[in-house]
C-alpha atoms as a PDB file:
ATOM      1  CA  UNK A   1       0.000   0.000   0.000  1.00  0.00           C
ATOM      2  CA  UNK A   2       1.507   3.374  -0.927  1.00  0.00           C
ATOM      3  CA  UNK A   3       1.101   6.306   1.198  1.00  0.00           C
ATOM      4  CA  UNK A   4       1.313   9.917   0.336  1.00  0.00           C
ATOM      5  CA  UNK A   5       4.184  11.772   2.046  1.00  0.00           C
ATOM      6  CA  UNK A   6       3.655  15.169   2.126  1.00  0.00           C
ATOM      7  CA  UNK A   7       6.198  15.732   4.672  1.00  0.00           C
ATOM      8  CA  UNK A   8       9.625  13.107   4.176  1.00  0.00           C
ATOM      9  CA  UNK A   9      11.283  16.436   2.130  1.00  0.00           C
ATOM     10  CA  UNK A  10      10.960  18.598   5.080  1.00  0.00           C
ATOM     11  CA  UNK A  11      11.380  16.540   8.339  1.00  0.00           C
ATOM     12  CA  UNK A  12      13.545  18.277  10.446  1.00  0.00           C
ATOM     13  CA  UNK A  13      11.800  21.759   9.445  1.00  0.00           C
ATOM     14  CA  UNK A  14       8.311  19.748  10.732  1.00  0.00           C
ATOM     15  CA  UNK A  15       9.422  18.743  14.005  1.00  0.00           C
ATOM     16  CA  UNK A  16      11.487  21.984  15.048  1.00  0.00           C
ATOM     17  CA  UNK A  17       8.346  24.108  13.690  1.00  0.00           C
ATOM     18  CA  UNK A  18       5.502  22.178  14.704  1.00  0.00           C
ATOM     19  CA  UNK A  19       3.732  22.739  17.642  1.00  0.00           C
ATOM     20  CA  UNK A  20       3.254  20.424  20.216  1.00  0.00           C
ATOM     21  CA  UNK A  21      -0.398  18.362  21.738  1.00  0.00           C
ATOM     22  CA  UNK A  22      -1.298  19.465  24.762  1.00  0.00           C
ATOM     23  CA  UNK A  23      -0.183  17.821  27.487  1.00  0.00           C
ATOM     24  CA  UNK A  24      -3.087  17.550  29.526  1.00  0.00           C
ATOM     25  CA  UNK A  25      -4.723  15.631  26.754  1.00  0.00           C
ATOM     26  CA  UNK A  26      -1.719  13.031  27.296  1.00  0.00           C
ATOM     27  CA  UNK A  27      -2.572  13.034  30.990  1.00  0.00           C
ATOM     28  CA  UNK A  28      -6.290  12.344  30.498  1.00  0.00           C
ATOM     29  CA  UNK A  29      -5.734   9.290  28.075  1.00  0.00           C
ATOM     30  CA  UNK A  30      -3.902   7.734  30.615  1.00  0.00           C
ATOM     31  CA  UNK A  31      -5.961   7.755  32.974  1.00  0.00           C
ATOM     32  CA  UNK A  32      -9.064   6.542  30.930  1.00  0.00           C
ATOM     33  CA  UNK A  33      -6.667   3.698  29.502  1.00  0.00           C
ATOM     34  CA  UNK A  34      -7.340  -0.016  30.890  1.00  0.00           C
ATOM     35  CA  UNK A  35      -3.901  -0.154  32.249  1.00  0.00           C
ATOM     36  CA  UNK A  36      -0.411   1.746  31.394  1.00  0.00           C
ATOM     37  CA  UNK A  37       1.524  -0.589  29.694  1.00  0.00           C
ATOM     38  CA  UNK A  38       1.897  -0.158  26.041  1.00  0.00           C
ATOM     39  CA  UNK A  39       0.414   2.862  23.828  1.00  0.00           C
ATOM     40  CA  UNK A  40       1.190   2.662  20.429  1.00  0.00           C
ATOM     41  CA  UNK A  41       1.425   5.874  18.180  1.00  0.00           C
ATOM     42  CA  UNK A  42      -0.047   5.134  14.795  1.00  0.00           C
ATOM     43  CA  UNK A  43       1.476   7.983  12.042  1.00  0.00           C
ATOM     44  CA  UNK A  44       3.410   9.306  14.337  1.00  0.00           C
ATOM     45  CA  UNK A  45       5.433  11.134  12.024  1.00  0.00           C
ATOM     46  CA  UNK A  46       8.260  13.222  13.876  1.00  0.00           C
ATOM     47  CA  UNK A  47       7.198  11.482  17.430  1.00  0.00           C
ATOM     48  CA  UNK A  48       5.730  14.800  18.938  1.00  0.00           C
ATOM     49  CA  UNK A  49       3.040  12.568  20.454  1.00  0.00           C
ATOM     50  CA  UNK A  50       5.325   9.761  21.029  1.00  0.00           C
ATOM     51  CA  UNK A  51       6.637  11.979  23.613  1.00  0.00           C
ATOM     52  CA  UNK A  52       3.862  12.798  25.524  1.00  0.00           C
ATOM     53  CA  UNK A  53       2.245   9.343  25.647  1.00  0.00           C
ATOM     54  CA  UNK A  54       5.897   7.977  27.016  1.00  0.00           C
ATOM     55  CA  UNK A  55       5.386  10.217  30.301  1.00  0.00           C
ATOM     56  CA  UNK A  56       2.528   8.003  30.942  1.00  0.00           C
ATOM     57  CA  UNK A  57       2.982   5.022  29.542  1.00  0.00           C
ATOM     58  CA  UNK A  58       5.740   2.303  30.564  1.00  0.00           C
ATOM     59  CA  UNK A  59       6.315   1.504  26.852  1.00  0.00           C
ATOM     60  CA  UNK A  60       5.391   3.271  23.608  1.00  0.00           C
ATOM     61  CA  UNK A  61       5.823   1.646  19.925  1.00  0.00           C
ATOM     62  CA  UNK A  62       5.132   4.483  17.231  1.00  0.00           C
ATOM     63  CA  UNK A  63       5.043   3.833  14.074  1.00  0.00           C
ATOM     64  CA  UNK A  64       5.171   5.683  10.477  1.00  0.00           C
ATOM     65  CA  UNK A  65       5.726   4.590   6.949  1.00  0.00           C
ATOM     66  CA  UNK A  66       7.928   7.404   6.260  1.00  0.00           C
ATOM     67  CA  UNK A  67      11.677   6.478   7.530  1.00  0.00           C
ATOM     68  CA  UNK A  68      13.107  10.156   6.656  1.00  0.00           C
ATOM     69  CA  UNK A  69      10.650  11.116   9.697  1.00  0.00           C
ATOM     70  CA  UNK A  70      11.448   8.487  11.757  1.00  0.00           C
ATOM     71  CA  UNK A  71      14.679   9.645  11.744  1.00  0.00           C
ATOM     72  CA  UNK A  72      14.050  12.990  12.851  1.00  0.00           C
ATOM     73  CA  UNK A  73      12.119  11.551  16.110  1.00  0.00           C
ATOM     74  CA  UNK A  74      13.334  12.453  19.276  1.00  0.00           C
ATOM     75  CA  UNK A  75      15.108   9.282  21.148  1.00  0.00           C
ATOM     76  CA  UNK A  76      13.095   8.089  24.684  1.00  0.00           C
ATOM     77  CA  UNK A  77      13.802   4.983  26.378  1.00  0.00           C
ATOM     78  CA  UNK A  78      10.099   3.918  26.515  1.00  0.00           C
ATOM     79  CA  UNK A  79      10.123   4.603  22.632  1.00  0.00           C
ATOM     80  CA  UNK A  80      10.456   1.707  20.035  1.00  0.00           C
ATOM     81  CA  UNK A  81      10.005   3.616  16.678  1.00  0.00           C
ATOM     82  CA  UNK A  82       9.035   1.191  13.752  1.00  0.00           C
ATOM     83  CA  UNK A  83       8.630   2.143   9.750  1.00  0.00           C
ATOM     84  CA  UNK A  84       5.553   0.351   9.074  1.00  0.00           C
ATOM     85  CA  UNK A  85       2.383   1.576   7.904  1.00  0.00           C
ATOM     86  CA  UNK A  86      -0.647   2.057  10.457  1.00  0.00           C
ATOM     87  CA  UNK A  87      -2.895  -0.567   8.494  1.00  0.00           C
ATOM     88  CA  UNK A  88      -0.320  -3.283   8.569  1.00  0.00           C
ATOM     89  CA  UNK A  89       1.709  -3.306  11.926  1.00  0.00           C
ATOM     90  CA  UNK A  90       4.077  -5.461  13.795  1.00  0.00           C
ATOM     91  CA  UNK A  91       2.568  -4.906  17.112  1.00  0.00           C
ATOM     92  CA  UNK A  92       1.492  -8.056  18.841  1.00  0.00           C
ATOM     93  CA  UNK A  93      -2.560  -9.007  19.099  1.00  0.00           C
ATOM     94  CA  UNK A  94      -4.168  -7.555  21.879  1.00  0.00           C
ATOM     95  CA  UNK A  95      -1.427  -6.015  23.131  1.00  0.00           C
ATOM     96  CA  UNK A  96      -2.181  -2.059  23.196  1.00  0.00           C
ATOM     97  CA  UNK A  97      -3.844  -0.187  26.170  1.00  0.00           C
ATOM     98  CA  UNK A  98      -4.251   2.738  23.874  1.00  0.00           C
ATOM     99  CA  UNK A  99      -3.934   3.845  20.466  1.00  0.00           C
ATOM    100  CA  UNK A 100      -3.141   7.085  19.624  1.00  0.00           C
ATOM    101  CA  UNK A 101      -3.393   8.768  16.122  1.00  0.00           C
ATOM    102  CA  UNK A 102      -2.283  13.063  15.989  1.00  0.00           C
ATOM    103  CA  UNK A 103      -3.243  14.802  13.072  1.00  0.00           C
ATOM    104  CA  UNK A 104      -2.575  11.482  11.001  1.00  0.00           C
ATOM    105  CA  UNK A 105      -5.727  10.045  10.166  1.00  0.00           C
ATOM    106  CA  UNK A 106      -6.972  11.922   7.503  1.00  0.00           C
ATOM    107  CA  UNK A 107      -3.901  10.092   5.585  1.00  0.00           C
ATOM    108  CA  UNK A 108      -4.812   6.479   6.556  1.00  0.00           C
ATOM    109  CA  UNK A 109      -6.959   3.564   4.970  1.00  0.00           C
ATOM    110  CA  UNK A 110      -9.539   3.572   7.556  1.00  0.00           C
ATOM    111  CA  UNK A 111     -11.174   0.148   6.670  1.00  0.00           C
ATOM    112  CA  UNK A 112      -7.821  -1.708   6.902  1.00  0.00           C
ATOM    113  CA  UNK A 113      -7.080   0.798   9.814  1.00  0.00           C
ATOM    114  CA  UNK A 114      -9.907   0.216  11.975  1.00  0.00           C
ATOM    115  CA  UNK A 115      -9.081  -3.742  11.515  1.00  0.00           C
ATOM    116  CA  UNK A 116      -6.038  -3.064  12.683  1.00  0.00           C
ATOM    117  CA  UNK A 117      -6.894  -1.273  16.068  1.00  0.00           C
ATOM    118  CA  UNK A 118      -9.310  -4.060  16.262  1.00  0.00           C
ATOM    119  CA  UNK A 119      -6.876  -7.350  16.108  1.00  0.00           C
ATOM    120  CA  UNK A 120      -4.164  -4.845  18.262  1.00  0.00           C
ATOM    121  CA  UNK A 121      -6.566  -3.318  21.192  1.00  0.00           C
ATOM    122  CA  UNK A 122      -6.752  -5.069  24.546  1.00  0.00           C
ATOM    123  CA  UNK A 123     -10.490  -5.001  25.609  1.00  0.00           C
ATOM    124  CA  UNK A 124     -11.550  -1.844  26.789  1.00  0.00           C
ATOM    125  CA  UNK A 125      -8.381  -0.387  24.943  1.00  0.00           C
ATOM    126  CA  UNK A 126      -9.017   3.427  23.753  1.00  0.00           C
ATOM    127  CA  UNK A 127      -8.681   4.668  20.348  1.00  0.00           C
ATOM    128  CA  UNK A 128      -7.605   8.598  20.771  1.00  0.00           C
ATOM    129  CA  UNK A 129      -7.749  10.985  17.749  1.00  0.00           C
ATOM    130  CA  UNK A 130      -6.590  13.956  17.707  1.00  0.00           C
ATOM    131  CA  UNK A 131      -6.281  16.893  15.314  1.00  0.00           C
ATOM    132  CA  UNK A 132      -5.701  20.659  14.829  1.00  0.00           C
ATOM    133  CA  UNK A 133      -7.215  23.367  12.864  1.00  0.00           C
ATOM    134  CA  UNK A 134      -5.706  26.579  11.609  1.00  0.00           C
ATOM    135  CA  UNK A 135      -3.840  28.953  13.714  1.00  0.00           C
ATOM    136  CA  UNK A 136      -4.894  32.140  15.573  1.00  0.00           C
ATOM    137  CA  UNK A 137      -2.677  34.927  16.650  1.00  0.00           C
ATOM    138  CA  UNK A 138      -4.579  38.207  16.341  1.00  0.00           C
ATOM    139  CA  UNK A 139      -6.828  39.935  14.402  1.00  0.00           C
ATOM    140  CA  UNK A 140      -3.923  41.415  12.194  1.00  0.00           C
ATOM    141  CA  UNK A 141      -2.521  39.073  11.991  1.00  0.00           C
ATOM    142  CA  UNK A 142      -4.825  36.289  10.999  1.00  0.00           C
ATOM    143  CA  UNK A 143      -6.171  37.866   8.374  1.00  0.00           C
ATOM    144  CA  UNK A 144      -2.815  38.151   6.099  1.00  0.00           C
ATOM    145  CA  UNK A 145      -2.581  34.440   7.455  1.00  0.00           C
ATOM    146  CA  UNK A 146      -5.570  33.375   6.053  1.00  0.00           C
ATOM    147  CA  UNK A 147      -5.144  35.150   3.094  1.00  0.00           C
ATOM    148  CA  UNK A 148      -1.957  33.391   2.438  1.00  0.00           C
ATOM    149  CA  UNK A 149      -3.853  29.994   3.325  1.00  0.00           C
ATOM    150  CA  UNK A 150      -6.992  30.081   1.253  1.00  0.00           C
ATOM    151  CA  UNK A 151      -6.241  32.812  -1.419  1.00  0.00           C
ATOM    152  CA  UNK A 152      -2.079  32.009  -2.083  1.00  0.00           C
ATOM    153  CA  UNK A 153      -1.868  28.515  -0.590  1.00  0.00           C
ATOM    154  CA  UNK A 154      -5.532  26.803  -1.933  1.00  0.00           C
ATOM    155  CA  UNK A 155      -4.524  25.259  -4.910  1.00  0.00           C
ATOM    156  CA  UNK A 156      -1.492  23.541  -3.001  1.00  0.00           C
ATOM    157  CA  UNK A 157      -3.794  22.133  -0.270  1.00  0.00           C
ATOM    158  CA  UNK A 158      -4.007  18.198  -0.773  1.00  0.00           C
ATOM    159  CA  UNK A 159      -7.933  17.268  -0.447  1.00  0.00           C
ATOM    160  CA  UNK A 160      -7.366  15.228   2.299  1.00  0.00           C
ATOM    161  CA  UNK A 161      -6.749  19.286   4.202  1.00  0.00           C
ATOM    162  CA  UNK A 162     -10.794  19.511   4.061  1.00  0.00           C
ATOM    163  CA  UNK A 163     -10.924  16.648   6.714  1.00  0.00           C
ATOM    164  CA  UNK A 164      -9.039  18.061   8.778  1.00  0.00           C
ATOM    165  CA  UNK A 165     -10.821  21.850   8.640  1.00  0.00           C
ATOM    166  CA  UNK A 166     -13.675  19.827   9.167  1.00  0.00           C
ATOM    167  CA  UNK A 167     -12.790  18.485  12.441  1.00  0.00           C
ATOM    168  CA  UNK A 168     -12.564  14.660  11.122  1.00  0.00           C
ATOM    169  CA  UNK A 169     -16.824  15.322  11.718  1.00  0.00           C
ATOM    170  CA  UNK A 170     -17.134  13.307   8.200  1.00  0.00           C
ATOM    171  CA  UNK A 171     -14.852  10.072   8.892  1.00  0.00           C
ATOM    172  CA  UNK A 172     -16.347   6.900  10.369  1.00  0.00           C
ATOM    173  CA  UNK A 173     -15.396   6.211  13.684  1.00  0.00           C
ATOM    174  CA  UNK A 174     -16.706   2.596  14.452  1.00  0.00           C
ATOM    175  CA  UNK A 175     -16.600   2.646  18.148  1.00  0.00           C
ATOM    176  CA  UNK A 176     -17.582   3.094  21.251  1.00  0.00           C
ATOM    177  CA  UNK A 177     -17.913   7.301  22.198  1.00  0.00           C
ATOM    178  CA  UNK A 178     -15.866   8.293  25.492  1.00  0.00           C
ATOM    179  CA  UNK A 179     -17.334  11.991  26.711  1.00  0.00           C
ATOM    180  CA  UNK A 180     -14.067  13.796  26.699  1.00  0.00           C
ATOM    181  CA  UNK A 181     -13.080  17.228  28.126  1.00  0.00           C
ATOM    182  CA  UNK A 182     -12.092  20.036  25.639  1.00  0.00           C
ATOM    183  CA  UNK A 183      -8.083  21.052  25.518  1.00  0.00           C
ATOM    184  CA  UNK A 184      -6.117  23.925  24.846  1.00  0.00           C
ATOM    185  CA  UNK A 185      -3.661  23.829  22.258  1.00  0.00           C
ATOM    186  CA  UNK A 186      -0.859  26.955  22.599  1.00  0.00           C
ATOM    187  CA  UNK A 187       2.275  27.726  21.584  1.00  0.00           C
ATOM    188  CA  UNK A 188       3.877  30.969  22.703  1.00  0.00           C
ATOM    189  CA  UNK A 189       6.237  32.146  19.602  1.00  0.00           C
ATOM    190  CA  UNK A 190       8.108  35.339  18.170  1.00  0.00           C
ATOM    191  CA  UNK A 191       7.343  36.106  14.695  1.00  0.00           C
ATOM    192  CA  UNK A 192      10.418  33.882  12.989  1.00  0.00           C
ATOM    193  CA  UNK A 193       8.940  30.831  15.191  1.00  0.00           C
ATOM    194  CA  UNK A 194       5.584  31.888  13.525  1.00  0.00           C
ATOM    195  CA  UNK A 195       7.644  31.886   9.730  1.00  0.00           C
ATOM    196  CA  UNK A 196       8.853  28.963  10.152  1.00  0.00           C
ATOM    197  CA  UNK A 197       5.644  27.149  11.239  1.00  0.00           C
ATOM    198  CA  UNK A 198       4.192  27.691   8.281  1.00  0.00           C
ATOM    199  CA  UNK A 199       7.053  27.020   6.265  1.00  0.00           C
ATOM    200  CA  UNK A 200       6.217  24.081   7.575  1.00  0.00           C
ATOM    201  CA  UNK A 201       3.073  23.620   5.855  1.00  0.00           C
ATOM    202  CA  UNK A 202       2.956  20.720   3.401  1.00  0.00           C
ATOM    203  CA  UNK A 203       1.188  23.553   0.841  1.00  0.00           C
ATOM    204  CA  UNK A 204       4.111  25.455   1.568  1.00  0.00           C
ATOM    205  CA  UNK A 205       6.179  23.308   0.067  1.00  0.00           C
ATOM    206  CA  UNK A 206       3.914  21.936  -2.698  1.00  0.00           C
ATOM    207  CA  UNK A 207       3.494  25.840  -3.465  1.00  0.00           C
ATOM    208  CA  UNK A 208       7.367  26.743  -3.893  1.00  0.00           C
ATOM    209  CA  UNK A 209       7.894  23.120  -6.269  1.00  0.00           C
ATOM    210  CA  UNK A 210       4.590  24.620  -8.236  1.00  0.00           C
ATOM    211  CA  UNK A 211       5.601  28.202  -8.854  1.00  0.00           C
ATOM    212  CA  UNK A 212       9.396  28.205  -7.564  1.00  0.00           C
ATOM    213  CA  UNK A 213       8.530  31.005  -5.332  1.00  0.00           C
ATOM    214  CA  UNK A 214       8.821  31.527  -1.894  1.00  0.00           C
ATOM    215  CA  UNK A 215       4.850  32.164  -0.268  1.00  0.00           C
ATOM    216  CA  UNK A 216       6.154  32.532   2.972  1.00  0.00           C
ATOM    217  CA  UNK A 217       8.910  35.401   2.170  1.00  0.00           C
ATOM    218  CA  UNK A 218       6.378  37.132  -0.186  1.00  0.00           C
ATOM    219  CA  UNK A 219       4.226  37.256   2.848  1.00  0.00           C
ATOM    220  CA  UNK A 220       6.494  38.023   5.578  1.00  0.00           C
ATOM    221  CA  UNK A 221       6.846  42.076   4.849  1.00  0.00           C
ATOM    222  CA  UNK A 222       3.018  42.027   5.766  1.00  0.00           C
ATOM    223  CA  UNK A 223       3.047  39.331   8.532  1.00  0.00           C
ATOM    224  CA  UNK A 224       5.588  41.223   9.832  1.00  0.00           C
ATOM    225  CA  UNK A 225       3.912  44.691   9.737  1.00  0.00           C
ATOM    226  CA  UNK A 226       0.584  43.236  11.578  1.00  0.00           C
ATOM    227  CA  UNK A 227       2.560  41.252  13.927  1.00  0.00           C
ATOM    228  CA  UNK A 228       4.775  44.206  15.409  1.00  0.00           C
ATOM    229  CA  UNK A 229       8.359  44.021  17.084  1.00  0.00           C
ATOM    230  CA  UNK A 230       9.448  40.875  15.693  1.00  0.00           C
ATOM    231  CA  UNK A 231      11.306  39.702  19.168  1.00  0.00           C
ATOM    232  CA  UNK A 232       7.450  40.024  20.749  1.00  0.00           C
ATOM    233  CA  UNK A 233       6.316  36.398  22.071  1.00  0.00           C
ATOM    234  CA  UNK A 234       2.795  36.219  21.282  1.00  0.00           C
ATOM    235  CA  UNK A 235       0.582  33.254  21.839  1.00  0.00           C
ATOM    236  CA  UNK A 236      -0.726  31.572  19.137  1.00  0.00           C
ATOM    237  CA  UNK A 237      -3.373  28.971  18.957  1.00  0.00           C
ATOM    238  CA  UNK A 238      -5.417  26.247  17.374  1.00  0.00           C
ATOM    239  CA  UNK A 239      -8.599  24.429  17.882  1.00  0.00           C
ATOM    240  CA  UNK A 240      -7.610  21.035  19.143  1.00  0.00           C
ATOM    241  CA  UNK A 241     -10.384  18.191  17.753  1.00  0.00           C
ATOM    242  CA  UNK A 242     -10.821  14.702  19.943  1.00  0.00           C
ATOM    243  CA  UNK A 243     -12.775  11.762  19.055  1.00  0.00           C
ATOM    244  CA  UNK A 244     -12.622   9.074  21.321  1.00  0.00           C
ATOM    245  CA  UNK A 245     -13.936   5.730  21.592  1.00  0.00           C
ATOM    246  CA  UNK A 246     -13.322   2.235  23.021  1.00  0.00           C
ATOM    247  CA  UNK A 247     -12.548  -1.112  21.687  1.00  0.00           C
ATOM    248  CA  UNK A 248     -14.872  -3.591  22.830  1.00  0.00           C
END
């Protein structure tokens, strides 16, 4: 099964740029998990996620077809990163407490996926999703960013973008709904920590291999003017999407 890798070209620019889940959500999992012992990260890219679910968990196995980003993952002792594909892992039957998918899903088979958590989940395992939407910052700023996302940026969107915008409110989700809490998602960044996040942006890229020009420089005289003294640490933030269920 190919997979489309948006993000193998620009790996190390992803996981210094990107921001990171919210802790708390990390927390939470945990304790709605059967037990502690294994959580395995399904697409988990970079290993942002990885992260957090190792500060709960006693073991973590994340997995990701692309190697390039695999290789950019930061090392933990309770990690075991794996290249594999999140329809077709290693991991042992019935062996997870929790699986974990951030902002991944949208790029997965979900039939061959679900089947997957299925023959993997211990009973009463969770299933976590998790996603994030477009940024916010200010009103000055936001509206030269969304300019530069619909208006510059649209064309260089792959479809699968729309699912995410959406809130994953239009993919199956075959089991069982856990009520869960809302989260705050925040990073606290100066304007070239801003730039480079969306650099980051798979459009971003698709954009400059289109056009061979730089969005994100065209746009930065104007980003720059709305945002203010460039050294100012401003918080910006995204709507953070959960679905949660439970594998009976």
């Amino acid at each position: 099964m190919a997979f489309k890798d948006h993000f193998s070209g620009h790996a190390a620019l992803y996981r210094d740029a990107r921001p990171l889940p919210p802790a708390d959500w990390f927390e939470w999992l945990a304790q709605q998990a059967p037990d502690r012992a294994l959580a395995w990260d399904a697409g988990c890219g970079n290993g942002q996620a990885s992260l957090g679910l190792a500060a709960h968990f006693e073991r973590v196995v994340a997995t990701d077809p692309s190697a390039t980003q695999i290789a950019q993952a930061g090392a933990h002792p309770r990690i075991d990163y794996r290249v594999e594909p999140a329809e077709r892992s290693t991991l042992a039957a019935h062996s997870a407490s929790l699986i974990g998918v951030s902002q991944a899903l949208h790029w997965f088979e979900l039939d061959a996926f679900h089947a997957e958590v299925r023959r993997v989940a211990k009973p009463g395992a969770l299933l976590a999703i998790s996603a994030y939407g477009n940024c916010s910052v200010s009103r000055a700023v936001d509206a030269v960013e969304r300019r530069l996302y619909a208006d510059t940026l649209g064309p260089d969107w792959p479809p699968e973008r729309a699912l995410v915008d959406a809130g994953y409110r239009e993919l199956p989700f075959p089991f069982a709904h856990v009520d869960t809490p809302s989260f705050t998602m925040r990073a606290d960044w100066n304007l070239a920590q801003f730039l480079a996040y969306l650099r980051s942006w798979s459009a971003t890229q698709r954009h400059a291999k289109r056009t061979g020009t730089d969005a994100i420089e065209a746009a930065t005289p104007e980003l720059a003017a709305a945002w203010g003294d460039p050294a100012e640490v401003r918080a910006v933030r995204w709507p953070f999407f959960t679905r949660v269920g439970r594998v009976e």
